[in-house]
C-alpha atoms as a PDB file:
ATOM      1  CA  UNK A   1      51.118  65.461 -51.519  1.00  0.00           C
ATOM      2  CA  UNK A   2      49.378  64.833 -54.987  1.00  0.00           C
ATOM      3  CA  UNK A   3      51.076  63.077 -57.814  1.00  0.00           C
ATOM      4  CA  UNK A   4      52.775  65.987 -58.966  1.00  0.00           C
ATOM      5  CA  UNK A   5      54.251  66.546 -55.230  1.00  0.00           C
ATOM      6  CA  UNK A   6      51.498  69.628 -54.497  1.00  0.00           C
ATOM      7  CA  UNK A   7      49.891  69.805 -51.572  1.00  0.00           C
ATOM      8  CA  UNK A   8      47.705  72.117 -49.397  1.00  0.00           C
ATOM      9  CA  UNK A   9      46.578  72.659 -45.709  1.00  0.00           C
ATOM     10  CA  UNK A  10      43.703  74.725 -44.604  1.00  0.00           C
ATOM     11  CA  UNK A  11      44.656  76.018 -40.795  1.00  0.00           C
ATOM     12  CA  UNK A  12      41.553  76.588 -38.492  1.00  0.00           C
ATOM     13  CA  UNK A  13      41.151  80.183 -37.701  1.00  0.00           C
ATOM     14  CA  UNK A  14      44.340  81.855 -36.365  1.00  0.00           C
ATOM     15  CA  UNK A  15      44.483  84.893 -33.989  1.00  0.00           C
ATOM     16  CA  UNK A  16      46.490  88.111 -34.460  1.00  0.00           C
ATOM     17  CA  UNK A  17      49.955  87.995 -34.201  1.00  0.00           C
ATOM     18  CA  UNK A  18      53.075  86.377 -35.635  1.00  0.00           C
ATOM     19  CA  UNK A  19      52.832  82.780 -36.924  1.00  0.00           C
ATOM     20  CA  UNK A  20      55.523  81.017 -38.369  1.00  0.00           C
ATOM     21  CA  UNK A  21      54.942  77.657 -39.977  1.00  0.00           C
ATOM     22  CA  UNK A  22      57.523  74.845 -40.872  1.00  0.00           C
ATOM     23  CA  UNK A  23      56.999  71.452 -42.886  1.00  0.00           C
ATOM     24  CA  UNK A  24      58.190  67.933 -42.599  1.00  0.00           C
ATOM     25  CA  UNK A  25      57.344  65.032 -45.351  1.00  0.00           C
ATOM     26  CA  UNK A  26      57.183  61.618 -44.600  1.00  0.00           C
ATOM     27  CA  UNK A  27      56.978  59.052 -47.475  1.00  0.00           C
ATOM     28  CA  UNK A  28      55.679  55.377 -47.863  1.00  0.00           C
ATOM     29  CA  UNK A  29      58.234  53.608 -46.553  1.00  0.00           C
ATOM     30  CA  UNK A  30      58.531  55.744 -42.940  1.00  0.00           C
ATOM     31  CA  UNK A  31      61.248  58.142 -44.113  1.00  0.00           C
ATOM     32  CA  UNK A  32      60.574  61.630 -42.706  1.00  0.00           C
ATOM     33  CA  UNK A  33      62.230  64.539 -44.273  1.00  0.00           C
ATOM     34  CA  UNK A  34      64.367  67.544 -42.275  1.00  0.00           C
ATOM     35  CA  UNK A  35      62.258  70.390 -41.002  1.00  0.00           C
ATOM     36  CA  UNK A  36      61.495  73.153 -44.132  1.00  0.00           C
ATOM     37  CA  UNK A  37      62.717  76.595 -43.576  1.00  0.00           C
ATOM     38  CA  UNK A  38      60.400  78.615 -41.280  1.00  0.00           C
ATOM     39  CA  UNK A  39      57.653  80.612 -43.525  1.00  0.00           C
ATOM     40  CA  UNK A  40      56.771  83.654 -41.140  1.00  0.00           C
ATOM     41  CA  UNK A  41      53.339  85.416 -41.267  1.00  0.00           C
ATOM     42  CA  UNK A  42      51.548  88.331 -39.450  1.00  0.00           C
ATOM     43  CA  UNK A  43      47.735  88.007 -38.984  1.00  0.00           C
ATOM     44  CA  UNK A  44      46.702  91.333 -38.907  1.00  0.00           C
ATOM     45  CA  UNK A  45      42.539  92.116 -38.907  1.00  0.00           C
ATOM     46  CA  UNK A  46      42.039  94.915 -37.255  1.00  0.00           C
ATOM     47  CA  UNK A  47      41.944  98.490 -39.116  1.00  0.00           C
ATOM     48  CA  UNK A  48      43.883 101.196 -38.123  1.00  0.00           C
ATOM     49  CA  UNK A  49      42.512 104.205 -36.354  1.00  0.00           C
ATOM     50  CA  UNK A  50      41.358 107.761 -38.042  1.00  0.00           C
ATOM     51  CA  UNK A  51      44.646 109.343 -38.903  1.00  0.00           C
ATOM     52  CA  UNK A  52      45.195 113.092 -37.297  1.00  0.00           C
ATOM     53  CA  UNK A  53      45.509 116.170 -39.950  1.00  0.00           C
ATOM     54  CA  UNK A  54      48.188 118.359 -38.023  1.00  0.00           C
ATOM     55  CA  UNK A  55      48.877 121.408 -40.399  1.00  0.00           C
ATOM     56  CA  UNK A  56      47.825 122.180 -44.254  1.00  0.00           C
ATOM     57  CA  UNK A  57      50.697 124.242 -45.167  1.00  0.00           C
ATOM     58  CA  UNK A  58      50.558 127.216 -47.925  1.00  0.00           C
ATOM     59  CA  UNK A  59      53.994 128.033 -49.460  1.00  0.00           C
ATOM     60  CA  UNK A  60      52.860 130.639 -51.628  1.00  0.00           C
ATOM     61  CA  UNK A  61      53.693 134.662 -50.207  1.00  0.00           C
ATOM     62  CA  UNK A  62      52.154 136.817 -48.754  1.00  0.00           C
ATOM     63  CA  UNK A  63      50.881 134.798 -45.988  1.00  0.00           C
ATOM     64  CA  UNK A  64      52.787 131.592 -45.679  1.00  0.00           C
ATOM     65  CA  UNK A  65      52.494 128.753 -43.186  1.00  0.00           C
ATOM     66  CA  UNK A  66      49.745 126.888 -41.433  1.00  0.00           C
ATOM     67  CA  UNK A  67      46.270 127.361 -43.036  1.00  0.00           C
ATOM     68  CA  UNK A  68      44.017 127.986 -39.598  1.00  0.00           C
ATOM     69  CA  UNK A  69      40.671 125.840 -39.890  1.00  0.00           C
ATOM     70  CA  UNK A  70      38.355 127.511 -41.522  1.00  0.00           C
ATOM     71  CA  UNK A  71      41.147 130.103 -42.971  1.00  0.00           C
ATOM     72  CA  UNK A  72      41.836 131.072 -46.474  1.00  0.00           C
ATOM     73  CA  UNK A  73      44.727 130.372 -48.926  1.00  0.00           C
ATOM     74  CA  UNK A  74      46.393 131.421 -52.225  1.00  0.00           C
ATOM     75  CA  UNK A  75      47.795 127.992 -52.462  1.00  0.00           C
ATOM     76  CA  UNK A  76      46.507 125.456 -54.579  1.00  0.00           C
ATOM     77  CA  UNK A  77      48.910 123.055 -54.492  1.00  0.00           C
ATOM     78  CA  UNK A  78      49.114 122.219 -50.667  1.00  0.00           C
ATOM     79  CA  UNK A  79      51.248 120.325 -48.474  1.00  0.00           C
ATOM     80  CA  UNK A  80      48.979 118.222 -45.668  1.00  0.00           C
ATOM     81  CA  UNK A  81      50.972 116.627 -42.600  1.00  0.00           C
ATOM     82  CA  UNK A  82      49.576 114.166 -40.221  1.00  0.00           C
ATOM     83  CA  UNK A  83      50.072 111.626 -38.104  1.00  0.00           C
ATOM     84  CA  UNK A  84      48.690 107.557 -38.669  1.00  0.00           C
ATOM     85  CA  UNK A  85      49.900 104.163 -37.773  1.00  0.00           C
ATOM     86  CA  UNK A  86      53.452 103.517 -38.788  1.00  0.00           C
ATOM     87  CA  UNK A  87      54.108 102.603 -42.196  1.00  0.00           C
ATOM     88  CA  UNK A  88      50.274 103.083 -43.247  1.00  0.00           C
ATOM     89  CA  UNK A  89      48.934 104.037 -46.357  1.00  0.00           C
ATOM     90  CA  UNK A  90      47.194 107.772 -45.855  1.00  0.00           C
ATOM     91  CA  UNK A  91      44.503 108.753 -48.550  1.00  0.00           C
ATOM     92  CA  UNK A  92      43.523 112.004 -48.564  1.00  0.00           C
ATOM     93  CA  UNK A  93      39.805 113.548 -49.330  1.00  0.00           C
ATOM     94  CA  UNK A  94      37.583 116.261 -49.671  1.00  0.00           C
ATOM     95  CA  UNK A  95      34.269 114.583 -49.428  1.00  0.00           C
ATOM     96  CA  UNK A  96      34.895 111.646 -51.990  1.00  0.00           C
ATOM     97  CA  UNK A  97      37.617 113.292 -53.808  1.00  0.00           C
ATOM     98  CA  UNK A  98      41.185 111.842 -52.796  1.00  0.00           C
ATOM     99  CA  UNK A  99      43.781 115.002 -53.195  1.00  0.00           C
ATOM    100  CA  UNK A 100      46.568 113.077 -52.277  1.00  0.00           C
ATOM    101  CA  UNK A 101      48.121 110.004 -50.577  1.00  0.00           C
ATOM    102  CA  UNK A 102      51.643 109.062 -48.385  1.00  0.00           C
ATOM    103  CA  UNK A 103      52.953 106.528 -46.227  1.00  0.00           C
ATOM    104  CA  UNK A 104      53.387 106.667 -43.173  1.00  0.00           C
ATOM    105  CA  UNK A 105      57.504 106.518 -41.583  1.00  0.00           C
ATOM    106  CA  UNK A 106      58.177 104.153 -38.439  1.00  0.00           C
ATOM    107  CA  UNK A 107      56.847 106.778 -36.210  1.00  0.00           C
ATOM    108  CA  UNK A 108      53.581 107.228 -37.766  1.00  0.00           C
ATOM    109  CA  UNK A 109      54.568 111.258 -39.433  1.00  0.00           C
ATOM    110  CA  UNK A 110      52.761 111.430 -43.062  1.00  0.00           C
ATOM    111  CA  UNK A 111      53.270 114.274 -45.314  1.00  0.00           C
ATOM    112  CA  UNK A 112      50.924 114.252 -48.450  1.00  0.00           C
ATOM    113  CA  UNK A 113      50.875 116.992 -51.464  1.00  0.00           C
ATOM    114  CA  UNK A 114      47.557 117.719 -52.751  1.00  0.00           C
ATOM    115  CA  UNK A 115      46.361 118.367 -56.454  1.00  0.00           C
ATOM    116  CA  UNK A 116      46.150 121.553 -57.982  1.00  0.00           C
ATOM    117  CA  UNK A 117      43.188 122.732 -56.015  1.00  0.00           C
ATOM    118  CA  UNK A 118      40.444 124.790 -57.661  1.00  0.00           C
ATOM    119  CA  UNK A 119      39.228 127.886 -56.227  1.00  0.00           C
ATOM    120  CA  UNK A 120      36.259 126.753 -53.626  1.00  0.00           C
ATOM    121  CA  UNK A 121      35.941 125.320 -50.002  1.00  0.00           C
ATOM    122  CA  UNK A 122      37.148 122.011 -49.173  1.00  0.00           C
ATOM    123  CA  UNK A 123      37.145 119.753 -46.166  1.00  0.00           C
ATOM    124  CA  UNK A 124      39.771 117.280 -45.610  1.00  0.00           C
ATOM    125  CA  UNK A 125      39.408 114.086 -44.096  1.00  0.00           C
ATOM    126  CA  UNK A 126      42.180 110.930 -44.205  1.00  0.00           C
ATOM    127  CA  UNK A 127      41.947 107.326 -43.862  1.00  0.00           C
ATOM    128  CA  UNK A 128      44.560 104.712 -43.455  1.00  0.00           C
ATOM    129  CA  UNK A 129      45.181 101.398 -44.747  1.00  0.00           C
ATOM    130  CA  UNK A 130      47.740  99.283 -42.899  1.00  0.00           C
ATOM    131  CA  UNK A 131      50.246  96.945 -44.640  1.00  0.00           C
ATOM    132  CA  UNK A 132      47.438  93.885 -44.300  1.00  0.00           C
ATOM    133  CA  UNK A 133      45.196  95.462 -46.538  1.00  0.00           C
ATOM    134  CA  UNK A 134      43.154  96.788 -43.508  1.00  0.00           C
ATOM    135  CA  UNK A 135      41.759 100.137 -43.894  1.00  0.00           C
ATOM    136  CA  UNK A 136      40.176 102.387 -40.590  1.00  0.00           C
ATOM    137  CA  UNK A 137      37.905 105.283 -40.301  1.00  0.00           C
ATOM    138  CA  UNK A 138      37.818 108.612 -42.019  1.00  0.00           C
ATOM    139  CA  UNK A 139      38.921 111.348 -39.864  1.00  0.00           C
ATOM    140  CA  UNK A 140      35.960 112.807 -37.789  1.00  0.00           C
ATOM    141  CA  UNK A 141      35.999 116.290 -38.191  1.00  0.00           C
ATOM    142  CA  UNK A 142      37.135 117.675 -41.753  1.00  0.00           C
ATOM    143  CA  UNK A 143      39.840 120.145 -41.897  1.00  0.00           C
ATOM    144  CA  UNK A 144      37.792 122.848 -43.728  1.00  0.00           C
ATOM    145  CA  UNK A 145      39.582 126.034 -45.843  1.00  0.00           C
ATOM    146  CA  UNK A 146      38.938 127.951 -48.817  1.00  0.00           C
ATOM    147  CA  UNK A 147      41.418 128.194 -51.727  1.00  0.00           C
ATOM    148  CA  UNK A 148      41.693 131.637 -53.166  1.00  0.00           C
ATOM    149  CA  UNK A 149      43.829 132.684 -55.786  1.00  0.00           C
ATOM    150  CA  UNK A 150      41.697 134.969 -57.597  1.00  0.00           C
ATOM    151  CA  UNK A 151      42.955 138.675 -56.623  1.00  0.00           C
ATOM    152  CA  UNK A 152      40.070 141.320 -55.534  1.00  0.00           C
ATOM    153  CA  UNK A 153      39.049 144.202 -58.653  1.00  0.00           C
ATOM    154  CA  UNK A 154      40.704 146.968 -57.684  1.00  0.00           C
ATOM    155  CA  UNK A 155      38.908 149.138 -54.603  1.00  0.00           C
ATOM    156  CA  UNK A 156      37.393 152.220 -55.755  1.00  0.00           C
ATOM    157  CA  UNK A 157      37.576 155.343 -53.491  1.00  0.00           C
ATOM    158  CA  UNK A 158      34.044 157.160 -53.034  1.00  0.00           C
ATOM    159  CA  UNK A 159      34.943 159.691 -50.856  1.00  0.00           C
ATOM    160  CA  UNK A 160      37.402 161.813 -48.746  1.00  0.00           C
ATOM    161  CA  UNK A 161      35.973 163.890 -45.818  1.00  0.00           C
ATOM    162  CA  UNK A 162      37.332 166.524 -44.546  1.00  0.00           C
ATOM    163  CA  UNK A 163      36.207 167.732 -40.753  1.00  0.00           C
ATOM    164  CA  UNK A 164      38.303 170.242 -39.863  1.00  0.00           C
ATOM    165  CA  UNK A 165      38.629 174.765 -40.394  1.00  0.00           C
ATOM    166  CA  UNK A 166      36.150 176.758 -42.618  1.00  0.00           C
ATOM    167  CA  UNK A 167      35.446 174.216 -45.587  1.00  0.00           C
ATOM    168  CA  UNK A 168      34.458 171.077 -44.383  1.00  0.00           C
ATOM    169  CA  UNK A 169      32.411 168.217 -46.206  1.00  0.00           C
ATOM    170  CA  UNK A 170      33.920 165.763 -49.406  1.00  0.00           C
ATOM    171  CA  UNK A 171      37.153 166.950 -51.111  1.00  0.00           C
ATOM    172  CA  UNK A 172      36.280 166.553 -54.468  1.00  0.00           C
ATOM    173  CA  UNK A 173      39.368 164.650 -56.757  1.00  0.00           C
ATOM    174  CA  UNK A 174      42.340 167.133 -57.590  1.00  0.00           C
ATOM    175  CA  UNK A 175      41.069 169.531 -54.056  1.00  0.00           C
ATOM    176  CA  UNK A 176      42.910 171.139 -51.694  1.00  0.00           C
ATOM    177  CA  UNK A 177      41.814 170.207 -48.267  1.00  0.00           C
ATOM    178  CA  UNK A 178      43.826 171.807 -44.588  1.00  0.00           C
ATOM    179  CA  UNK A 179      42.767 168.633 -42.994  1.00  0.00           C
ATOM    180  CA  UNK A 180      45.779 166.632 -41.941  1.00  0.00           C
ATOM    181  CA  UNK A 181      43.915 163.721 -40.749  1.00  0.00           C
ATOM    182  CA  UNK A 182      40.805 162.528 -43.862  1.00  0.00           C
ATOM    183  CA  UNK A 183      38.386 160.052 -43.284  1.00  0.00           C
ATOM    184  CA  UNK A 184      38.723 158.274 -46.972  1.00  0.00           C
ATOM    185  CA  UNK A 185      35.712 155.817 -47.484  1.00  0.00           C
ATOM    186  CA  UNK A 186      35.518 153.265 -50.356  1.00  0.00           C
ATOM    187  CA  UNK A 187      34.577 149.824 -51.704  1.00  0.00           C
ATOM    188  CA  UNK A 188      36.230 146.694 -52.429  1.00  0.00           C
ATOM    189  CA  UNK A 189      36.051 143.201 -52.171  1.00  0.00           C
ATOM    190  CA  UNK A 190      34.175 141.686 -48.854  1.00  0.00           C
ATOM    191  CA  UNK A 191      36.665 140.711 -46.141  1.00  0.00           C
ATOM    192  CA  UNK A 192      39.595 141.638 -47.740  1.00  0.00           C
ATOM    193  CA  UNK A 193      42.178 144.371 -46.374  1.00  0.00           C
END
């Protein structure tokens, strides 16, 4: 120890795992000190694995639930569930953007709530930083949706055929038809129902 009683020790390069470290002092005249109380460490360098994305969850109606890959959702505030290395630290991304973050419990479960999500398509990938600062790869594959919340213009009907007695052809609007079953055709917004 210096004057002031500090003093420092520089240990050679120590493995993973738990190390616990005590202290004795010993002055001039032979007197050694009792042992200090044990200081316990964990040496930690290696970086978690790629956490798993298990569900993206929409809690907005109609269609509530899991979010399939490559699905679409009226959600734009989403809930993201996972699994990682117990007690890590999940970001997660769409491309560089983080969206949201959570820790991981004892068992490694994660469950992170993203920002309010523009309308677009997105790709969500998760890292995880352990509790020694060590962080692991980016999921491999993204899991990819598109937000939605914009409803369709209103579909317009363009015509209503009718195939059956005497008059046949396009009932015009405000017709009488004696066609029970019509073939109505229209337009509206692509893919939707």
């Amino acid at each position: 120890a210096d004057g002031s009683g500090l003093w420092t020790l520089v240990t050679p390069a120590l493995p993973n795992g738990t190390h616990t470290f005590t202290a004795t002092a010993a002055d001039a005249a032979g007197n050694t000190s009792q042992t200090s109380a044990e200081y316990v460490i964990t040496v930690d360098t290696v970086a978690p694995t790629a956490p798993v994305i298990t569900a993206v969850i929409d809690d907005v109606p109609v269609f509530m639930g899991n979010v399939p890959q490559a699905g679409r959702t009226n959600d734009n505030l989403l809930r993201v569930t996972g699994t990682a290395e117990p007690f890590s630290f999940v970001t997660v991304r769409s491309g560089t953007t983080v969206l949201g973050s959570a820790t991981a419990d004892g068992a490694g479960n994660w469950e992170a709530t993203t920002t309010k999500l523009a309308d677009g398509n997105y790709s969500l990938t998760a890292t995880a930083t352990d509790t020694a600062g060590n962080t692991g790869p980016a999921t491999a594959t993204g899991y990819a949706f598109t937000v939605d919340t914009i409803a369709p213009v209103p579909p317009v009907i363009t015509s209503v055929s009718d195939d059956v007695g005497a008059i046949t052809g396009n009932v015009a609007p405000g017709g009488r038809t004696d066609d029970t079953t019509l073939r109505i055709t229209g337009t509206a917004e692509p893919r939707s129902r």
